[in-house]
PDB file of N, CA and C in Angstrom:
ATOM      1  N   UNK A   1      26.467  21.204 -39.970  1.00  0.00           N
ATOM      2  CA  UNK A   1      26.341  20.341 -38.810  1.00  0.00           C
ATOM      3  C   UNK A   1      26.946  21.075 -37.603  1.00  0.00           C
ATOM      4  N   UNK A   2      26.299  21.278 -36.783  1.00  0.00           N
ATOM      5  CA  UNK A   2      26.493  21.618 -35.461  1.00  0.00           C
ATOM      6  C   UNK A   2      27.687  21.122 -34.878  1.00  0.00           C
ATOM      7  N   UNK A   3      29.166  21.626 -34.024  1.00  0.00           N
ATOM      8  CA  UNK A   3      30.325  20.972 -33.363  1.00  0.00           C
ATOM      9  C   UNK A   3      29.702  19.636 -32.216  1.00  0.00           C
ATOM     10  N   UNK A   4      28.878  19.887 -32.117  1.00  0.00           N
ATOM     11  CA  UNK A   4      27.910  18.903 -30.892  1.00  0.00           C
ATOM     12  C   UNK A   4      26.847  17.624 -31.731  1.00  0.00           C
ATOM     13  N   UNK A   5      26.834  18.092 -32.498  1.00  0.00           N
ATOM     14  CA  UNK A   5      26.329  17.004 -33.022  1.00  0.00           C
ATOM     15  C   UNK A   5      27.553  15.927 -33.942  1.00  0.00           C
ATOM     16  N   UNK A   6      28.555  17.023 -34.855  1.00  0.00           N
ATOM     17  CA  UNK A   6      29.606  15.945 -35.113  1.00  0.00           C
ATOM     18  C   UNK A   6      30.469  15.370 -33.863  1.00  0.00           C
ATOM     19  N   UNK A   7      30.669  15.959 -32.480  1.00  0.00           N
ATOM     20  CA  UNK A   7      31.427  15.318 -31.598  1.00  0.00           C
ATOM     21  C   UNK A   7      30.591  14.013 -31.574  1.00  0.00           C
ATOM     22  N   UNK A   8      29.028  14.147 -31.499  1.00  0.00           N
ATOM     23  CA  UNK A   8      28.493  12.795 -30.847  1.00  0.00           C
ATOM     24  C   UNK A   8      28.521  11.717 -32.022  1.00  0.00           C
ATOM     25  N   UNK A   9      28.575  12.261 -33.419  1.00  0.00           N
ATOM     26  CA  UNK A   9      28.618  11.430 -34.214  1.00  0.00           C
ATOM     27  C   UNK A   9      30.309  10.535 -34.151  1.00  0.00           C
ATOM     28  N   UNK A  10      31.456  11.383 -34.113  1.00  0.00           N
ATOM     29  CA  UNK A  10      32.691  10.734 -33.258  1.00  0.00           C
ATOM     30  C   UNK A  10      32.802  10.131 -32.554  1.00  0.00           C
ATOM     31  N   UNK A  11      32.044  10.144 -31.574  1.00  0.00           N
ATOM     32  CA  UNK A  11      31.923   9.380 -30.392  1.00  0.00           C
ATOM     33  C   UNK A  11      31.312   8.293 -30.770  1.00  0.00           C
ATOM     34  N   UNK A  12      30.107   7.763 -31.458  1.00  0.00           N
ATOM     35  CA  UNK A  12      29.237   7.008 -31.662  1.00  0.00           C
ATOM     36  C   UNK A  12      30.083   6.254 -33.030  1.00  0.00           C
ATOM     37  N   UNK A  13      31.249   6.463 -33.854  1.00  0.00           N
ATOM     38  CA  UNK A  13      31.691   5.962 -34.579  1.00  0.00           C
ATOM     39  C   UNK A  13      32.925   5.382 -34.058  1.00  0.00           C
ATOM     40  N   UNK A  14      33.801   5.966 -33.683  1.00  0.00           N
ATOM     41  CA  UNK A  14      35.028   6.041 -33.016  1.00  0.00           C
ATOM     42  C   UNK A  14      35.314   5.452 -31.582  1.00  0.00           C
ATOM     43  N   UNK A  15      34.586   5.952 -30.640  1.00  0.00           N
ATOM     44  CA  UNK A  15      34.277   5.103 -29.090  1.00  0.00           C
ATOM     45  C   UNK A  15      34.964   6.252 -28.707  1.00  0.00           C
ATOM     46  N   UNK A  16      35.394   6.216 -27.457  1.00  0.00           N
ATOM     47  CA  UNK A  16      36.185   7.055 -26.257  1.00  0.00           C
ATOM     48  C   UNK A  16      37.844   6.762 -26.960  1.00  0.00           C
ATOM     49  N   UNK A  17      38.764   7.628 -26.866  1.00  0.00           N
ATOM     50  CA  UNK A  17      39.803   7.703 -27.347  1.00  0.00           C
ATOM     51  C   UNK A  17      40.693   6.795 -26.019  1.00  0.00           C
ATOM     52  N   UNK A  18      41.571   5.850 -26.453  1.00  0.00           N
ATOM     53  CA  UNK A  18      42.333   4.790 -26.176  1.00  0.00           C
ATOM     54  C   UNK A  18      43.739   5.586 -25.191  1.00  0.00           C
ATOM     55  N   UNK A  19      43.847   4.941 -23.882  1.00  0.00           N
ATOM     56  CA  UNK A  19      44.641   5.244 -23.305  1.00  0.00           C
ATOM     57  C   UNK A  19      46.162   5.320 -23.870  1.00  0.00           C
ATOM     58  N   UNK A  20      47.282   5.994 -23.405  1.00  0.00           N
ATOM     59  CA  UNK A  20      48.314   5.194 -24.105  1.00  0.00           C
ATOM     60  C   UNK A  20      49.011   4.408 -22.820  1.00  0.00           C
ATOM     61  N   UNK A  21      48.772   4.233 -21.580  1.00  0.00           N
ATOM     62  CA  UNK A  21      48.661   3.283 -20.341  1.00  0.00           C
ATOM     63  C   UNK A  21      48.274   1.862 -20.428  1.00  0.00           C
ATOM     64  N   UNK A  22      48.981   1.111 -20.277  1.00  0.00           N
ATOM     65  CA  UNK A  22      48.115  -0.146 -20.312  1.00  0.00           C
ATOM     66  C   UNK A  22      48.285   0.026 -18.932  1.00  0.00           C
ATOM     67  N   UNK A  23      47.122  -1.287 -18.213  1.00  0.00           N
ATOM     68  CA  UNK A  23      46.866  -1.725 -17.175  1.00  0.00           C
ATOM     69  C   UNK A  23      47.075  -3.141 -17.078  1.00  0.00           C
ATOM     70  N   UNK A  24      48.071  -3.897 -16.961  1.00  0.00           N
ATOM     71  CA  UNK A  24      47.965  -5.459 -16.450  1.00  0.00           C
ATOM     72  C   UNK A  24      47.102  -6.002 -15.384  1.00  0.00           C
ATOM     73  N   UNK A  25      46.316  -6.997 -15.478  1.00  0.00           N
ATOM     74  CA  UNK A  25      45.924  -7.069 -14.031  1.00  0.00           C
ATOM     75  C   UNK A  25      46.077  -8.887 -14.292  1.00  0.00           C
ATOM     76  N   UNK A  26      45.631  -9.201 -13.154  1.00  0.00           N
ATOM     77  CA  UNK A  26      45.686 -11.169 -12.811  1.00  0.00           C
ATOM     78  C   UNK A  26      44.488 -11.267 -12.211  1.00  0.00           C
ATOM     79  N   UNK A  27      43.598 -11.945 -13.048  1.00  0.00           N
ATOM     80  CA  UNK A  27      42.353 -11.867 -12.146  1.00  0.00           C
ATOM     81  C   UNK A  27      42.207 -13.729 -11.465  1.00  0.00           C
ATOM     82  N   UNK A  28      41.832 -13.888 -10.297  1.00  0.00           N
ATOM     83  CA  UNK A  28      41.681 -15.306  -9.709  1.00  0.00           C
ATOM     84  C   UNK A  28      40.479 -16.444 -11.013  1.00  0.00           C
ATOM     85  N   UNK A  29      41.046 -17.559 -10.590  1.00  0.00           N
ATOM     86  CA  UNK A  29      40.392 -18.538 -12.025  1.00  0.00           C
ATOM     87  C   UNK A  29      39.281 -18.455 -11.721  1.00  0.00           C
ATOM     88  N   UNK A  30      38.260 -18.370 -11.186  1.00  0.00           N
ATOM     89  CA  UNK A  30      36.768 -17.779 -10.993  1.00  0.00           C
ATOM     90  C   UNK A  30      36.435 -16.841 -11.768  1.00  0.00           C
ATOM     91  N   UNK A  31      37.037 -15.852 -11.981  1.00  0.00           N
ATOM     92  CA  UNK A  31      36.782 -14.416 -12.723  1.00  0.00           C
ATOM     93  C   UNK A  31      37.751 -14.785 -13.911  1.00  0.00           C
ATOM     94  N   UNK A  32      38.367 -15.114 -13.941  1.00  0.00           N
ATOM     95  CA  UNK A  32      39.227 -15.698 -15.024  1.00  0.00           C
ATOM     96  C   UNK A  32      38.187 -16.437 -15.984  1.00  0.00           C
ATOM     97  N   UNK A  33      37.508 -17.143 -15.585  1.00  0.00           N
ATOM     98  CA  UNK A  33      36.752 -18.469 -15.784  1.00  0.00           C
ATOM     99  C   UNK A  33      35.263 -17.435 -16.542  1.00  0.00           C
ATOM    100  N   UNK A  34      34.683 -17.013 -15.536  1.00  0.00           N
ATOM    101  CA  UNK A  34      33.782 -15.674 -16.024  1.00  0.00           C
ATOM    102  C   UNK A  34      33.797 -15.160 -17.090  1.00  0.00           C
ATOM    103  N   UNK A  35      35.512 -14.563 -17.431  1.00  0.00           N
ATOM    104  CA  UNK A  35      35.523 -13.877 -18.730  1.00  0.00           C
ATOM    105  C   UNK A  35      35.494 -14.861 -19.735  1.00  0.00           C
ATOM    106  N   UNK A  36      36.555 -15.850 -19.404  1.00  0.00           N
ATOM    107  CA  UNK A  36      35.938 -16.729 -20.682  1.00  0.00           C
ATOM    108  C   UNK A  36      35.194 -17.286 -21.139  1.00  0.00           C
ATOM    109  N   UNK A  37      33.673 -17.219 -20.440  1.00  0.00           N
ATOM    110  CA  UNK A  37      32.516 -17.787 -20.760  1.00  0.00           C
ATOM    111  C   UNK A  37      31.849 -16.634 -20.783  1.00  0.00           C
ATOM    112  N   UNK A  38      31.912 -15.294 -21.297  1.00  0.00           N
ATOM    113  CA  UNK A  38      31.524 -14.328 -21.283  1.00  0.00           C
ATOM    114  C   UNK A  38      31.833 -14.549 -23.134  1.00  0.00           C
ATOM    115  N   UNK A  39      33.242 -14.461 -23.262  1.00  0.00           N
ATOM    116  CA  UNK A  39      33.830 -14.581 -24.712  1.00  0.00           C
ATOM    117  C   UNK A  39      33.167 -15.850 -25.575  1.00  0.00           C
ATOM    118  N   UNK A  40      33.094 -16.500 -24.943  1.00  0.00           N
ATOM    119  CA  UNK A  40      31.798 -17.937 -25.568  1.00  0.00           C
ATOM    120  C   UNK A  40      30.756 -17.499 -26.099  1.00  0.00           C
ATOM    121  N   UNK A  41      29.937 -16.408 -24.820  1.00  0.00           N
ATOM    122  CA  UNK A  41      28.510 -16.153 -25.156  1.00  0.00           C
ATOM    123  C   UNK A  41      28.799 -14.982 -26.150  1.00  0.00           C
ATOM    124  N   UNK A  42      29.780 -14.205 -26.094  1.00  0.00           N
ATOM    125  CA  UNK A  42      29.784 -13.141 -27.260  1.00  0.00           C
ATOM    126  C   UNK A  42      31.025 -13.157 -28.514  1.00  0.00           C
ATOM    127  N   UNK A  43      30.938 -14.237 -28.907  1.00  0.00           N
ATOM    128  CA  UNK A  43      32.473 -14.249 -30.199  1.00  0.00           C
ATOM    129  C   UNK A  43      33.028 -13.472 -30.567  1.00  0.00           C
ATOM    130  N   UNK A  44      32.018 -12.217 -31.209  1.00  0.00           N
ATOM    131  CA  UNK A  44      32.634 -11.491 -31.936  1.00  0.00           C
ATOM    132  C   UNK A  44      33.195 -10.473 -31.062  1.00  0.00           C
ATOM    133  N   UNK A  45      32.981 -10.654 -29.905  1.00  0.00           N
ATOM    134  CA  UNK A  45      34.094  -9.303 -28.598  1.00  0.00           C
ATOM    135  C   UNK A  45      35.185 -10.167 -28.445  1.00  0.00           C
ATOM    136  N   UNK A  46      36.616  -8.659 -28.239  1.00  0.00           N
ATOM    137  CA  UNK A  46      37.768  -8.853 -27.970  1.00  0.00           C
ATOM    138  C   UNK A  46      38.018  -9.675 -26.864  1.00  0.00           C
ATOM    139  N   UNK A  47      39.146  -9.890 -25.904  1.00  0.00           N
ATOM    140  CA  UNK A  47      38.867  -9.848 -24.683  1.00  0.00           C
ATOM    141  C   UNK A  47      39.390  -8.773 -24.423  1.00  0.00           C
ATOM    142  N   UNK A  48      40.014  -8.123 -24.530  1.00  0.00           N
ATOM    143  CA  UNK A  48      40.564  -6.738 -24.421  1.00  0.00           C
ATOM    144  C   UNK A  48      39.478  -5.601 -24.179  1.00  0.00           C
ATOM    145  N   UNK A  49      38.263  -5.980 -25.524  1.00  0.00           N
ATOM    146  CA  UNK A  49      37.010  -4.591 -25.144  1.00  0.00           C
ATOM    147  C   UNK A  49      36.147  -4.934 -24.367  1.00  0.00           C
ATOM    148  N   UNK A  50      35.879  -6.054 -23.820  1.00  0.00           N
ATOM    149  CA  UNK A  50      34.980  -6.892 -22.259  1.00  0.00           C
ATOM    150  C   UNK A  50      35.754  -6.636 -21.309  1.00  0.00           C
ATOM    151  N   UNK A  51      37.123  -6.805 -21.106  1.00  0.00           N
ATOM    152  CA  UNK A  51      37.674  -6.347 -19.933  1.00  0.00           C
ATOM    153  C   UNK A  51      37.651  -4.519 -19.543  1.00  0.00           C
ATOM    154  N   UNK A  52      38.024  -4.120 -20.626  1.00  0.00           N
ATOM    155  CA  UNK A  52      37.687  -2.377 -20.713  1.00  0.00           C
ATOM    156  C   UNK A  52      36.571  -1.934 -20.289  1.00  0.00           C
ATOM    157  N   UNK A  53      35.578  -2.526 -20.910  1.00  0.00           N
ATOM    158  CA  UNK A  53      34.010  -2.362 -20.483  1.00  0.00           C
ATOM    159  C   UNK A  53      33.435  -2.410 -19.268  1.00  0.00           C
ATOM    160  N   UNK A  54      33.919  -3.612 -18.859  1.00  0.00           N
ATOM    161  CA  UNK A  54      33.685  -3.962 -17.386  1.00  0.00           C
ATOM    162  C   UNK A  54      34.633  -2.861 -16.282  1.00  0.00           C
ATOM    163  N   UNK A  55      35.832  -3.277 -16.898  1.00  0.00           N
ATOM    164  CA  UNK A  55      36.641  -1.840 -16.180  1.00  0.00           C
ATOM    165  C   UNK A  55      35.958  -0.777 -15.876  1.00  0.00           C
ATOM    166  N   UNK A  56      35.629  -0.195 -16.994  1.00  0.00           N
ATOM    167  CA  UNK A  56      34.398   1.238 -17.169  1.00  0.00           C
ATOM    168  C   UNK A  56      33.376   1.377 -16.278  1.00  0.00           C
ATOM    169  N   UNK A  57      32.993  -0.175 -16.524  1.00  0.00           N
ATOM    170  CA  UNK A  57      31.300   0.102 -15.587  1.00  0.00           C
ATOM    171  C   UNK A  57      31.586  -0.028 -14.457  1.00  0.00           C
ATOM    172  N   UNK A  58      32.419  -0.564 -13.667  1.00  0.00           N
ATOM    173  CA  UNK A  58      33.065  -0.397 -12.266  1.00  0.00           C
ATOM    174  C   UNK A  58      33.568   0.756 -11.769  1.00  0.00           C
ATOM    175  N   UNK A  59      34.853   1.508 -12.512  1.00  0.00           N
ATOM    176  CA  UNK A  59      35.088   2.641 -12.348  1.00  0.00           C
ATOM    177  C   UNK A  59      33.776   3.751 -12.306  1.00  0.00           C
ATOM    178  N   UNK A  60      32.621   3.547 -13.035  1.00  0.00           N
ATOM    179  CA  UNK A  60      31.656   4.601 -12.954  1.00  0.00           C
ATOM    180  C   UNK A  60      30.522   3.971 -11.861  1.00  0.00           C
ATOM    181  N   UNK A  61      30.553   2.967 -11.169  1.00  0.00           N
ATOM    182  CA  UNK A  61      29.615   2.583 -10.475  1.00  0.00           C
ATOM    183  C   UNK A  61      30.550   3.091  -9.191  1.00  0.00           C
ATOM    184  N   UNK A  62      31.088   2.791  -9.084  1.00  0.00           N
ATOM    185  CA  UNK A  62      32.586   3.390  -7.864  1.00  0.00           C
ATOM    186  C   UNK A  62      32.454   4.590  -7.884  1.00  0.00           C
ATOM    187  N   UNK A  63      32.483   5.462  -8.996  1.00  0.00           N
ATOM    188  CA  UNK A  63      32.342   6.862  -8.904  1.00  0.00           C
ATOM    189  C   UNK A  63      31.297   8.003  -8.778  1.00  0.00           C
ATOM    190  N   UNK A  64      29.743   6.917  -8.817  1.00  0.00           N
ATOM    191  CA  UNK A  64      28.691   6.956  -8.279  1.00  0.00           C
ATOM    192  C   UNK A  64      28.473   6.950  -7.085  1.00  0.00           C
ATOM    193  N   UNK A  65      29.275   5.733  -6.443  1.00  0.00           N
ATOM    194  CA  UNK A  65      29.158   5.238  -4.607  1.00  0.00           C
ATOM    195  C   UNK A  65      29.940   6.264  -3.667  1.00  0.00           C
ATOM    196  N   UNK A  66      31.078   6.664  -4.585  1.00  0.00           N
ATOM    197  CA  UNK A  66      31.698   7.831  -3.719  1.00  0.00           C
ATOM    198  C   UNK A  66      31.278   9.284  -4.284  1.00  0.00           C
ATOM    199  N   UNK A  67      30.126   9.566  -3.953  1.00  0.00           N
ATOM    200  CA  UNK A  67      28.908  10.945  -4.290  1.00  0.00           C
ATOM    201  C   UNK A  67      29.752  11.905  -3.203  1.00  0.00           C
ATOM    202  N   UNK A  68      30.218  11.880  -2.286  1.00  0.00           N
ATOM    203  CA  UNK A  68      30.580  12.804  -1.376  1.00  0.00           C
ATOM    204  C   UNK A  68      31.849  13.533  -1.740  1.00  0.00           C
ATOM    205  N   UNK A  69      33.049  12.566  -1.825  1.00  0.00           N
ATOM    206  CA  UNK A  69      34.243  13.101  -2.371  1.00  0.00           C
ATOM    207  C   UNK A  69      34.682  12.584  -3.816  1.00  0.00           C
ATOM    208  N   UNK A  70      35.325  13.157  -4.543  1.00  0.00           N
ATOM    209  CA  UNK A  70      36.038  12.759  -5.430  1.00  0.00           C
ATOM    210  C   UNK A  70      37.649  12.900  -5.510  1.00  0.00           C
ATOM    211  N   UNK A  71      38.098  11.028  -6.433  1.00  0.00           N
ATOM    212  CA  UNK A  71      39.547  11.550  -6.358  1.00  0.00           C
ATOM    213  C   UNK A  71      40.090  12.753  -7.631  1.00  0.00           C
ATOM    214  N   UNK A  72      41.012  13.185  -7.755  1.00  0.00           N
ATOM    215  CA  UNK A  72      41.196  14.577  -8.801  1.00  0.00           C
ATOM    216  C   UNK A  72      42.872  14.027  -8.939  1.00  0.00           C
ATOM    217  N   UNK A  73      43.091  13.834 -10.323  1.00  0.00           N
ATOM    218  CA  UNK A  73      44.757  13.812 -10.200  1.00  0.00           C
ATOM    219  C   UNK A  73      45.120  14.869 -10.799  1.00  0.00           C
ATOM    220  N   UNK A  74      45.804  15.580 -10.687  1.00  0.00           N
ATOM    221  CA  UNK A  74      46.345  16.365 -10.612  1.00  0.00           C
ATOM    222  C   UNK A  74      47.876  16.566 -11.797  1.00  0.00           C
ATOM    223  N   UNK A  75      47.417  16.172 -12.760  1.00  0.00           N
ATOM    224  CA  UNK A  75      48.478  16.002 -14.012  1.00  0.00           C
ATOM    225  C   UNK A  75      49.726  16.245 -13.701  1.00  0.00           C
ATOM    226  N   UNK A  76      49.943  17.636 -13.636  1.00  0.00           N
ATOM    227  CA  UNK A  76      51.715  18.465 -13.835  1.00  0.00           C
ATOM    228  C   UNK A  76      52.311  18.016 -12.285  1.00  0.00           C
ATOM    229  N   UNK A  77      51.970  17.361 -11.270  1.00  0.00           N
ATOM    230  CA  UNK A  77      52.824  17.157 -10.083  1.00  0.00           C
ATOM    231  C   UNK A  77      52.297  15.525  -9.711  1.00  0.00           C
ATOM    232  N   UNK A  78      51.250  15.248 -10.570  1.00  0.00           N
ATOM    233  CA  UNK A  78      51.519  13.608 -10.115  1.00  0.00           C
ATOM    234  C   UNK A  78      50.618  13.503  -8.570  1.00  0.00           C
ATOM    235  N   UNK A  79      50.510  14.554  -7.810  1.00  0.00           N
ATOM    236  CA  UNK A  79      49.821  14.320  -6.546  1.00  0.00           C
ATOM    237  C   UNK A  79      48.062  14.296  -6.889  1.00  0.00           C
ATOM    238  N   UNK A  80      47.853  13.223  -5.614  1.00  0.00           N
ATOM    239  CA  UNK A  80      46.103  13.345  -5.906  1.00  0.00           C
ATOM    240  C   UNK A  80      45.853  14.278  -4.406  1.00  0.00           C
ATOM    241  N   UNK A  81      44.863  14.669  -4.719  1.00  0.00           N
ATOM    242  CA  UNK A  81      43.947  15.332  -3.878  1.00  0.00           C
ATOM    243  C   UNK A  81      42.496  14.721  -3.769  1.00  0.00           C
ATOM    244  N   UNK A  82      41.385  15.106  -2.667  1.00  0.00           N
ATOM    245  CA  UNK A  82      40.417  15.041  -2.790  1.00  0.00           C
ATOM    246  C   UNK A  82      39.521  16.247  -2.438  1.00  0.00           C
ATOM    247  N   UNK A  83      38.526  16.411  -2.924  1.00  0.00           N
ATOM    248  CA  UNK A  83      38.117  17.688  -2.646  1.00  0.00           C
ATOM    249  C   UNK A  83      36.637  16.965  -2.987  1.00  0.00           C
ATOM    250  N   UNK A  84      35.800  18.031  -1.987  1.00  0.00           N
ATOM    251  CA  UNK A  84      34.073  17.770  -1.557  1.00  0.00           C
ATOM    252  C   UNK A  84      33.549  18.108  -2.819  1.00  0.00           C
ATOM    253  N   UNK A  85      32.285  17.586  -3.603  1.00  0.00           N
ATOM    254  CA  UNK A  85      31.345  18.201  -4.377  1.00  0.00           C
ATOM    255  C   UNK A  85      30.890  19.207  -3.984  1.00  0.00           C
TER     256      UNK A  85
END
């Protein structure tokens, strides 16, 4: 088996590897309200992997809309930069 074909089989078994960051957030009872009738229509989801998800698809729709610059963090000093495509 090819390294590229077992990564995708990892990926497709496993998911994206789990932050060790949590993120708290407070969302207003509207969106509050949203997720939990989201969790109605789908039982067998967490709320934990609907909130992630949605997280995801925002962060990558966001990171679509900003095509011009991107943010870059910068690990070993903690500073962000931005720099042009």
């Amino acid at each position: 088996m090819k390294a590229s074909a077992l990564m995708a089989h990892w990926q497709q078994e496993y998911g994206d590897p789990v932050a060790e960051h949590h993120y708290p957030v407070s969302l207003n009872i509207k969106d509050a309200a949203r997720v939990e009738a989201l969790l109605d229509m789908f039982p067998g989801l967490s709320r934990e992997r609907l909130l992630a998800d949605l997280g995801t698809g925002g962060i990558k729709r966001s990171d679509q809309r900003f095509s011009l610059c991107r943010w870059q963090h910068d690990c070993c000093t903690g500073r962000r930069r931005i720099s042009a495509l």
